[in-house]
Protein backbone atom coordinates (compact mmCIF):
# COMPACT_ATOMS: atom_id res chain seq x y z
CA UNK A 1 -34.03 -34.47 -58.52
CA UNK A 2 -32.17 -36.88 -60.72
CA UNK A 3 -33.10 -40.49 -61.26
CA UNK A 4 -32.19 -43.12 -59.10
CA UNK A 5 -32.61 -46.97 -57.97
CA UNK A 6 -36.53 -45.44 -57.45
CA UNK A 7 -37.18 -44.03 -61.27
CA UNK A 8 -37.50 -40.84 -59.76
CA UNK A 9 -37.87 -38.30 -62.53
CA UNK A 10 -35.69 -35.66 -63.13
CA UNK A 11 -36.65 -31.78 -63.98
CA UNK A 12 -38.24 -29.38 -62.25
CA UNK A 13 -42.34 -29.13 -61.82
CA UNK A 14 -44.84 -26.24 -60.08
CA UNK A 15 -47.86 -26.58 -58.90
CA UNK A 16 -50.04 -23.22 -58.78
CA UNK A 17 -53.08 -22.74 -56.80
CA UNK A 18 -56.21 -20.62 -58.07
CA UNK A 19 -55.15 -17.63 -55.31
CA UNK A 20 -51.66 -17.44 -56.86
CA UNK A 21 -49.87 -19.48 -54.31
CA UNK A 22 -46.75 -21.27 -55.90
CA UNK A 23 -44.88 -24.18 -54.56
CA UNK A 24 -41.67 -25.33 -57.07
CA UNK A 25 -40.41 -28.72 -56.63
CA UNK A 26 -39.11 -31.85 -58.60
CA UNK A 27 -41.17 -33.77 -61.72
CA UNK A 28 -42.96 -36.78 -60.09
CA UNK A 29 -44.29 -39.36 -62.53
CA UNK A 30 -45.15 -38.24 -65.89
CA UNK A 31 -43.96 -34.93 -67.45
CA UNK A 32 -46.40 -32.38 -68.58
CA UNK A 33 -49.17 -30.91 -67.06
CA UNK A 34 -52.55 -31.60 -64.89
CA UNK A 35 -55.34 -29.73 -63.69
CA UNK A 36 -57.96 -30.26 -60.82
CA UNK A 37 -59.16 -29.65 -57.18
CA UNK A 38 -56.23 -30.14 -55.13
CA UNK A 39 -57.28 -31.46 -51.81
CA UNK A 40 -55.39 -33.71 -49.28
CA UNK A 41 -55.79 -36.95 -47.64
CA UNK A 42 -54.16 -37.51 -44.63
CA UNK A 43 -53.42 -41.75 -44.68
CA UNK A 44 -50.63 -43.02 -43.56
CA UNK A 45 -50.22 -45.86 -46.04
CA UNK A 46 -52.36 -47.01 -48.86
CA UNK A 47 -51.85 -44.81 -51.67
CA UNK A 48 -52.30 -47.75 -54.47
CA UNK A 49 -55.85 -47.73 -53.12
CA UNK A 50 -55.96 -43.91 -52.93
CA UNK A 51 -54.78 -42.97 -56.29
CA UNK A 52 -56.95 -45.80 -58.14
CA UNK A 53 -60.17 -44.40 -56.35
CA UNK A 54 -62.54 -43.36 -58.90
CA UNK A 55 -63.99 -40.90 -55.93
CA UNK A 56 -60.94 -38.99 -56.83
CA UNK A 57 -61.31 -37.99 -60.62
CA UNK A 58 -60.27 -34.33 -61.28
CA UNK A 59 -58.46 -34.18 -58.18
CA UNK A 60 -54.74 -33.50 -57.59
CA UNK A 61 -54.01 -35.45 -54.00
CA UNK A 62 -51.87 -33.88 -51.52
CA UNK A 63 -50.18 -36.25 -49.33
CA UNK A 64 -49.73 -35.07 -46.10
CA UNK A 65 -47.17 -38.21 -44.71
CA UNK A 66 -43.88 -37.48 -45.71
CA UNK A 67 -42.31 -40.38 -47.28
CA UNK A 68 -44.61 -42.41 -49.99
CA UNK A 69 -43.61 -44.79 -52.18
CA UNK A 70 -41.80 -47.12 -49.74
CA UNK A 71 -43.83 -50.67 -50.60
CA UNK A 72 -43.81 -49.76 -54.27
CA UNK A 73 -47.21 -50.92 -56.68
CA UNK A 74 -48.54 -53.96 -56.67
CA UNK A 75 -50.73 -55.75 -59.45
CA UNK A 76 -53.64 -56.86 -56.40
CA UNK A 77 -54.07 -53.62 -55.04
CA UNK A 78 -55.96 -51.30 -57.19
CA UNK A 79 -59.31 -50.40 -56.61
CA UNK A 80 -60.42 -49.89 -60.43
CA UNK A 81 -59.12 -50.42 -63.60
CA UNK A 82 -56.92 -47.18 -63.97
CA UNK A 83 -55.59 -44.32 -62.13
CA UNK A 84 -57.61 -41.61 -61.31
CA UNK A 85 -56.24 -38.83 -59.66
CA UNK A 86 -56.17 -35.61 -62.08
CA UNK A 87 -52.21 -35.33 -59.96
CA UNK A 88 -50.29 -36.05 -57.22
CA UNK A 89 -47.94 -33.95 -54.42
CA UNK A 90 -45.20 -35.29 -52.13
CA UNK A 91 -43.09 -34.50 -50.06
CA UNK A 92 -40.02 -37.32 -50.32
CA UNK A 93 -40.87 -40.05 -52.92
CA UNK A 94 -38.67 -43.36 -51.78
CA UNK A 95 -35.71 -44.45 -54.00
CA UNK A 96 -37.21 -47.89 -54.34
CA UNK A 97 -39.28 -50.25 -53.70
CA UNK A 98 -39.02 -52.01 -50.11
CA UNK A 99 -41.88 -54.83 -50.31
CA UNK A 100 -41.94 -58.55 -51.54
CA UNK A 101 -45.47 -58.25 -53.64
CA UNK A 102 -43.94 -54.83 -55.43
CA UNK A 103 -43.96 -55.57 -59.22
CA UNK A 104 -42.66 -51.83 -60.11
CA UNK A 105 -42.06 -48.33 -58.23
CA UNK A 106 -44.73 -45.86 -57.72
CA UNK A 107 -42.47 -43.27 -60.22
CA UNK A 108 -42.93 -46.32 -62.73
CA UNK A 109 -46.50 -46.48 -62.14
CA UNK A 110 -47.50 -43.19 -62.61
CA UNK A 111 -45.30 -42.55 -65.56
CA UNK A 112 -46.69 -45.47 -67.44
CA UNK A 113 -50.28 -44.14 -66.90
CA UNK A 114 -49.58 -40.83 -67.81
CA UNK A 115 -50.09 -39.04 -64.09
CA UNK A 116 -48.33 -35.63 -63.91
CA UNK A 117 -46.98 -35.23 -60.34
CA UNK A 118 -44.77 -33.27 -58.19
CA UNK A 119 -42.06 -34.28 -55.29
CA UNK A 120 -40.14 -31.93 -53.26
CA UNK A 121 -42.33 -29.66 -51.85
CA UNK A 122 -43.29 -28.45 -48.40
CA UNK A 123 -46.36 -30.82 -47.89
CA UNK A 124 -47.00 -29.13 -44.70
CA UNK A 125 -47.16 -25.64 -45.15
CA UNK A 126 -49.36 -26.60 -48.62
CA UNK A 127 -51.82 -28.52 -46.33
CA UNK A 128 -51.75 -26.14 -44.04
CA UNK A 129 -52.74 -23.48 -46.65
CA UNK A 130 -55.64 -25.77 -48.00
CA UNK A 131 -56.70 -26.38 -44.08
CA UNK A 132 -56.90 -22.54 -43.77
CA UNK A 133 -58.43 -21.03 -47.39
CA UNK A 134 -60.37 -24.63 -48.50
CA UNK A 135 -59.78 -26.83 -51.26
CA UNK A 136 -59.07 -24.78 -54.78
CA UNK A 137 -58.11 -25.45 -58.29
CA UNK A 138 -54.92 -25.89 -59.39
CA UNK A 139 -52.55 -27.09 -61.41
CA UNK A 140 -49.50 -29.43 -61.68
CA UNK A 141 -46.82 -28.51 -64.74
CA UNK A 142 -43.40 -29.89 -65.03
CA UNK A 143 -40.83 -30.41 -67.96
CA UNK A 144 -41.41 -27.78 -70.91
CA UNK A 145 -44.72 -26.61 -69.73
CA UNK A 146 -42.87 -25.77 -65.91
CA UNK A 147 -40.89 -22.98 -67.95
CA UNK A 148 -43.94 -20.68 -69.02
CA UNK A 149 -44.81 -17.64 -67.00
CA UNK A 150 -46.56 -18.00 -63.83
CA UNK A 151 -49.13 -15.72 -64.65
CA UNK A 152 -50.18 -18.27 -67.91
CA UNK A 153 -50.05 -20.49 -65.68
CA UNK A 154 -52.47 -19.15 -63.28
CA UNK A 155 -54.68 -18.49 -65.75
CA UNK A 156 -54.99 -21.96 -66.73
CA UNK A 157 -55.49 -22.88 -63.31
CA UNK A 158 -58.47 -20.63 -62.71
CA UNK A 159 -59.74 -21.56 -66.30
CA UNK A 160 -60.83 -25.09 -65.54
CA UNK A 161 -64.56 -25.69 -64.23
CA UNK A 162 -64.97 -25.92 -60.41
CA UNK A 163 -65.91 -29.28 -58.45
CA UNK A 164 -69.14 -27.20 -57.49
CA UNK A 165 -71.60 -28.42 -60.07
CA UNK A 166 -69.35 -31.17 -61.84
CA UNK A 167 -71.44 -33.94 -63.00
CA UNK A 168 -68.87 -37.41 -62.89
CA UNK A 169 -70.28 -40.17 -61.74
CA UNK A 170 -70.89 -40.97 -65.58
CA UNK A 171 -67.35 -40.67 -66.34
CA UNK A 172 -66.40 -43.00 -63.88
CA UNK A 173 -69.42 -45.83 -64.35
CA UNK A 174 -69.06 -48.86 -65.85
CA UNK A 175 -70.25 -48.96 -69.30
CA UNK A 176 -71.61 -52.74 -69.12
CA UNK A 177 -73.65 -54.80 -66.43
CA UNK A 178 -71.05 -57.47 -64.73
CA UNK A 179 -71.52 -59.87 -61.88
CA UNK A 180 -69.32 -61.19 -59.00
CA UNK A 181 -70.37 -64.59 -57.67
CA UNK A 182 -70.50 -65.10 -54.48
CA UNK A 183 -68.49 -67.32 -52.29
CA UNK A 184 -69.68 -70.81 -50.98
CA UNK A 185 -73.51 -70.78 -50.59
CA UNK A 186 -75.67 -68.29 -52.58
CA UNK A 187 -77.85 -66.32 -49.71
CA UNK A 188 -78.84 -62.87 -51.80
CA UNK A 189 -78.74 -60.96 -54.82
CA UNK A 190 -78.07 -57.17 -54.91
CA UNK A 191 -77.72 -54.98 -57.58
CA UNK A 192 -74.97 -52.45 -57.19
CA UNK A 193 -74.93 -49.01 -59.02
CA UNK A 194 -71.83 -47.89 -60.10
CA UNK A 195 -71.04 -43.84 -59.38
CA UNK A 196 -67.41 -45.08 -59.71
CA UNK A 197 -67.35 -48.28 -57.14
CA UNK A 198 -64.07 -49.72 -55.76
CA UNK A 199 -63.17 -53.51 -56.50
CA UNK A 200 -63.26 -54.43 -53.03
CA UNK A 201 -66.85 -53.51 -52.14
CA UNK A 202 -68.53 -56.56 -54.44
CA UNK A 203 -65.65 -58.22 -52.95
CA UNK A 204 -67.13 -57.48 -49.39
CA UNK A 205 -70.32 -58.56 -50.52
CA UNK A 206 -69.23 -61.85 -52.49
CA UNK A 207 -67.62 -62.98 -49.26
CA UNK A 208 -71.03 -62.75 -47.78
CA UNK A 209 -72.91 -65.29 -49.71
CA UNK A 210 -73.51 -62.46 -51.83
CA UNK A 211 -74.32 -62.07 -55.69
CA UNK A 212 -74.09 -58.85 -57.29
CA UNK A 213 -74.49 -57.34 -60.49
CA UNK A 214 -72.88 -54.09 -61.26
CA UNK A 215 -74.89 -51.66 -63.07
CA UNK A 216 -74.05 -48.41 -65.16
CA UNK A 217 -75.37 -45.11 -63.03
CA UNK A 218 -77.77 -45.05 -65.87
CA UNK A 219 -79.43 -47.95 -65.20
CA UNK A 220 -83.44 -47.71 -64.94
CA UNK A 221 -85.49 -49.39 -62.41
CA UNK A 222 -87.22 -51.64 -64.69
CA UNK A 223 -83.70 -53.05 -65.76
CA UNK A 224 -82.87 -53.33 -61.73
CA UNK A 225 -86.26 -55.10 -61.29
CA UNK A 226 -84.89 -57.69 -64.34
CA UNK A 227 -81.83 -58.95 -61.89
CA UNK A 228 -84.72 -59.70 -59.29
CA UNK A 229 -82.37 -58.35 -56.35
CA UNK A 230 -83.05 -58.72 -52.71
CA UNK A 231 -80.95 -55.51 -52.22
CA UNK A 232 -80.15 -52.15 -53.87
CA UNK A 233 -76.45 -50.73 -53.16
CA UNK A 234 -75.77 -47.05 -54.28
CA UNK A 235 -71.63 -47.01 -54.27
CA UNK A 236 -69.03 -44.32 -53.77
CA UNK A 237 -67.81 -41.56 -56.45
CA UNK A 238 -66.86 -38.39 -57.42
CA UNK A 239 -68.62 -34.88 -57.83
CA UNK A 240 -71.22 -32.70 -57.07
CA UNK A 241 -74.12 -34.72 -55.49
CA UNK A 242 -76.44 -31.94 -56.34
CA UNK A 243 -75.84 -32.80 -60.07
CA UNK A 244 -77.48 -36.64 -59.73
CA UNK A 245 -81.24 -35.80 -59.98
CA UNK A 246 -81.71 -39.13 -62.05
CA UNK A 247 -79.96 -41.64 -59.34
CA UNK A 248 -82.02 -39.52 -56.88
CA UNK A 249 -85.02 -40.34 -58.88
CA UNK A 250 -83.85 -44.02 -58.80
CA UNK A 251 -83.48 -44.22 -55.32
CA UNK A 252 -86.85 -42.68 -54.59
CA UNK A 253 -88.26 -45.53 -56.49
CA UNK A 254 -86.38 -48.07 -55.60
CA UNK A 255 -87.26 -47.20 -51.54
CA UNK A 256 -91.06 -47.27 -53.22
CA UNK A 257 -90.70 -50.37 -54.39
CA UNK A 258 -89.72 -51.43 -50.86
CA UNK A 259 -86.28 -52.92 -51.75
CA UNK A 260 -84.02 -52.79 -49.14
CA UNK A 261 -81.41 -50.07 -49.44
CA UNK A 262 -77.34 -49.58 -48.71
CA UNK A 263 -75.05 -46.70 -50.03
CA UNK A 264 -71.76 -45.58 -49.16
CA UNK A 265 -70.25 -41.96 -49.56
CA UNK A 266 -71.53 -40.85 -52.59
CA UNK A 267 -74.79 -43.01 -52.13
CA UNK A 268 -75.15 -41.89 -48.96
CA UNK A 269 -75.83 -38.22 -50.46
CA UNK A 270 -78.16 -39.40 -53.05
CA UNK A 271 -79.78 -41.73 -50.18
CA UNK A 272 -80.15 -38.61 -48.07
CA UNK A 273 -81.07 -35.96 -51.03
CA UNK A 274 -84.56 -39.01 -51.77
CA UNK A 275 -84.82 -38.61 -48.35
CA UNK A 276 -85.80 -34.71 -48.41
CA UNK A 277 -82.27 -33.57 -47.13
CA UNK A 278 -79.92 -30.77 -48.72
CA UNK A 279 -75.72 -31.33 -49.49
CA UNK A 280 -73.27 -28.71 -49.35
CA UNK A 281 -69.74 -28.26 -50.46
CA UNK A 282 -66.57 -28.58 -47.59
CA UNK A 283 -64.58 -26.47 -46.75
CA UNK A 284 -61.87 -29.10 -47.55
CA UNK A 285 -63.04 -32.52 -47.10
CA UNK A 286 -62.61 -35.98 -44.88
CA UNK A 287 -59.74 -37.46 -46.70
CA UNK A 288 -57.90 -40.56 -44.95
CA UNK A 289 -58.10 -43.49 -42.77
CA UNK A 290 -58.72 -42.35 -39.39
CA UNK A 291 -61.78 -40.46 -39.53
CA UNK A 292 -64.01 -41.28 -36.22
CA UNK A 293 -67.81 -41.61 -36.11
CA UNK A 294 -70.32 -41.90 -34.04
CA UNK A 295 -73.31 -44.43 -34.32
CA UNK A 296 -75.86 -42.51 -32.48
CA UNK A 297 -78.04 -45.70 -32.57
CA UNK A 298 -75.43 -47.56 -30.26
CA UNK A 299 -72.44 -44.85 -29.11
CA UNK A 300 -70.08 -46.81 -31.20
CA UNK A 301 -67.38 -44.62 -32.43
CA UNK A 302 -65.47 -45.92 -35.51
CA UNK A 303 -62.12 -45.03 -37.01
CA UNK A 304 -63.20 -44.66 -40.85
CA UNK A 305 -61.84 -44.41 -44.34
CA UNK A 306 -62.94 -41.34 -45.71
CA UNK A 307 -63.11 -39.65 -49.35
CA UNK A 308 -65.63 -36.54 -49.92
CA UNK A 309 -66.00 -33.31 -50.07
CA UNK A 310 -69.51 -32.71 -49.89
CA UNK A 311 -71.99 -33.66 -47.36
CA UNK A 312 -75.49 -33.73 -46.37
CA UNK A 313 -77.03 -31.03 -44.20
CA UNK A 314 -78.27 -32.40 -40.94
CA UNK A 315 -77.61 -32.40 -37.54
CA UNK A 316 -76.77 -35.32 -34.48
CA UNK A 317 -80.17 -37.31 -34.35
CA UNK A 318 -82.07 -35.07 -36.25
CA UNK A 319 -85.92 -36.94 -37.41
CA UNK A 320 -87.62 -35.58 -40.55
CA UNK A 321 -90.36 -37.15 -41.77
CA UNK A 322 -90.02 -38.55 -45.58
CA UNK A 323 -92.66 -39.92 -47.97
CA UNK A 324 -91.21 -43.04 -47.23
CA UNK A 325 -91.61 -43.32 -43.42
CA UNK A 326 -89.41 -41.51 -40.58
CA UNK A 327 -85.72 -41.44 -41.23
CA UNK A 328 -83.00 -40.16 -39.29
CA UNK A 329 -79.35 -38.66 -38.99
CA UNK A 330 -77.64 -41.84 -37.68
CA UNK A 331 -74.29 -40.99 -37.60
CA UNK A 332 -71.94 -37.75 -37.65
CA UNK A 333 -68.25 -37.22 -37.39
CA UNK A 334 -66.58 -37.16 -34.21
CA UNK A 335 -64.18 -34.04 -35.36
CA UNK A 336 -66.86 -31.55 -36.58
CA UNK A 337 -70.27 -32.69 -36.57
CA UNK A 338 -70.88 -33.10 -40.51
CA UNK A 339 -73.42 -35.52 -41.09
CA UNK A 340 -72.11 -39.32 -41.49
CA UNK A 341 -74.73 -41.68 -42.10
CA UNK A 342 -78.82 -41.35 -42.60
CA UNK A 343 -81.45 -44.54 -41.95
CA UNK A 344 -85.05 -44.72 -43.10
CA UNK A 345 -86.65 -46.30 -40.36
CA UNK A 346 -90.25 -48.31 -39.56
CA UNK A 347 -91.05 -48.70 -35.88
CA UNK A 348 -87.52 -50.34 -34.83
CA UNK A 349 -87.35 -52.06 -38.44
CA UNK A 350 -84.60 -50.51 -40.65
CA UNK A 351 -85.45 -50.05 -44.13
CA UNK A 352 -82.74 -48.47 -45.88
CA UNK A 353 -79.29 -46.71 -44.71
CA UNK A 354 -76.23 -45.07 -45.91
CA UNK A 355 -72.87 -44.16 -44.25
CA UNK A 356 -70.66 -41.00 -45.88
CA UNK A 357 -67.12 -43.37 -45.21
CA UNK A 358 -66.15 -46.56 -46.78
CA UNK A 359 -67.10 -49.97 -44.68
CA UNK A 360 -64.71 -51.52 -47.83
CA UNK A 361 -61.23 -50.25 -46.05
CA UNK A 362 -59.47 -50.52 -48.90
CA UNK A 363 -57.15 -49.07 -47.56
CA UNK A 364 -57.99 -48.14 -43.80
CA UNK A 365 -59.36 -49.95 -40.68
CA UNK A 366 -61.92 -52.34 -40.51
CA UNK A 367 -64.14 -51.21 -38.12
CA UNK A 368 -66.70 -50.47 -40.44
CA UNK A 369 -67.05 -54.16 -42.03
CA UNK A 370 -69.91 -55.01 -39.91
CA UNK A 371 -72.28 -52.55 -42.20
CA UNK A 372 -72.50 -55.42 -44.76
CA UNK A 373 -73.43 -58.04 -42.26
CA UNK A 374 -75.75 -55.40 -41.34
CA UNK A 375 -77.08 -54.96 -44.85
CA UNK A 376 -77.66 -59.01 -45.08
CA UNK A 377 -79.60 -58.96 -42.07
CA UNK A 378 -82.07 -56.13 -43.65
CA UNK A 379 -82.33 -58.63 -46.76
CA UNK A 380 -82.91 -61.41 -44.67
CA UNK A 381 -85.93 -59.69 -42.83
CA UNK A 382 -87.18 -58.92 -46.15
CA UNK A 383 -87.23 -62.30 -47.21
């Protein structure tokens, strides 16, 4: 593919798969090589959120609509301070940009950061291929390293260490405590940890009267007890949730102390592992915007933003008892039952909860927005 008004790079790029599965194409982005899970994500539109989503470290996204690139990049819309997918597949990259708050193309973008992509390929029958055999490693290679044998290829592919067992969330943390005010009148304080948070989620919470200081997963609880919160918030991020004994640890003493609890995605895994519960790889994920669950507290159903591919075991409703108190599977997805949401639970009194998608749509629908409101109202009852 040559360049054009777009940037579009030209050369030719493969992407293997760890069963030998080859799909040849056109150098997207940088030239050289990647390596990661490659999974898919099925959104429509918000790939500036998707590819700065520290949830997605080590993984090469598939994107399963056809055309990307249309509204270009933006300097508002990422959702951390770098890119993080390990790569990135498409089918038919746009030409250029077609939106007023575009600053640069998506080619542009990429290439500056030093992402390794591919364009060109048959999206469809690659999704369809990680629908059928699961996620998988694999491998992105274009310019020089495109011309070496498949078989070294291959080999470098099924080389690199599996998302089973990867411990991230430190690679994607923040290194230093910072703090978002919050907007008009101060009403709480919560700490947030960071397994690899999105900007918009202090965001959500800032709009809410809410202060919150952003932690390092490493944080202890005696520096959490320092920042005198009225909340604890476990955030999103990437990896095996079977690696995080220590944030487990932390939560489990955090629900001791009796601080009222919130995680999303990757907190709700640690939130459920305290809880007593086991997690388990996917076959291939919730990746998107248009995920639906079901609040088995009310019958809601939500359309969701989703990013995982792990998940708690559990069933619809399920009650275990916990050191803690009673808790409960509170939510579960409408398509295939996985487990969506857990609540610790006193009498009719919540005490802490978690949800597997992302109330923080950014990007994706806002059904989910309430949970924050939600988590102010626990605070508030605290108080």
């Amino acid at each position: 593919m040559s360049s054009g008004q777009g940037g579009l790079a030209s050369g030719s790029a493969v992407m293997v798969l760890e069963d030998g599965r080859v799909f040849r194409g056109s150098s997207f982005g940088a030239a050289g090589e990647t390596l990661g899970e490659a999974v898919f994500c099925t959104a429509m539109t918000g790939y500036q959120e998707t590819l700065t989503d520290p949830s997605y470290h080590r993984q090469i996204v598939v994107a399963t609509a056809p055309q990307i690139g249309n509204t270009g990049w933006n300097d508002e819309d990422d959702e951390s301070g770098k890119i993080w997918v390990a790569g990135y597949a498409v089918r038919d990259p746009a030409r250029r940009a077609s939106n007023w708050r575009a600053t640069t193309t998506l080619q542009d973008a990429l290439e500056r950061r030093g992402v390794v992509g591919i364009a060109g390929i048959d999206t469809r029958a690659l999704v369809r291929h990680l629908r059928t055999r699961g996620s998988m490693k694999a491998g992105i290679f274009s310019g020089e390293p495109a011309a070496a044998p498949v078989e070294e290829l291959l080999a470098r592919v099924n080389g690199q260490p599996s998302m089973l067992g990867a411990n991230l969330a430190g690679e994607v943390s923040t290194d230093d405590v910072y703090t978002l005010e919050p907007e008009g009148e101060h009403r709480f304080t919560v700490v947030a940890v960071d397994l690899g948070i999105k900007t918009n989620t202090p965001r959500m919470f800032a709009q809410r009267g809410i202060r919150v200081h952003v932690v390092p997963e490493s944080v202890t609880l005696d520096r959490i007890k320092e920042l005198r919160p009225d909340g604890v918030f476990l955030s999103n991020g990437p990896g095996d949730p079977a690696t995080q004994d220590d944030a487990v640890s932390l939560t489990k003493s955090v629900l001791g102390e009796g601080i009222p609890l919130f995680g999303i995605c990757f907190g709700n895994q640690i939130l459920g592992r305290a809880l007593g519960l086991g997690t388990y790889k996917m076959k291939f994920g919730h990746r998107g915007i248009n995920v639906p669950v079901v609040d088995h507290t009310t019958g809601q159903i939500s359309i969701t933003a989703q990013n995982h591919g792990f998940a708690l075991e559990g069933e619809a409703g399920q009650r275990f008892d916990t050191p803690f108190g009673t808790a409960e599977v509170s939510h579960t997805c409408a398509n295939d039952g996985t487990v969506e949401g857990v609540q610790l639970v006193d009498g009719k009194t919540i005490k802490a909860f978690s949800v597997q998608y992302h109330p923080e749509a950014a990007a994706g629908p806002h059904d989910a927005a309430y949970l924050f409101d939600r988590f102010a109202g626990l605070m508030e009852e605290k108080a």
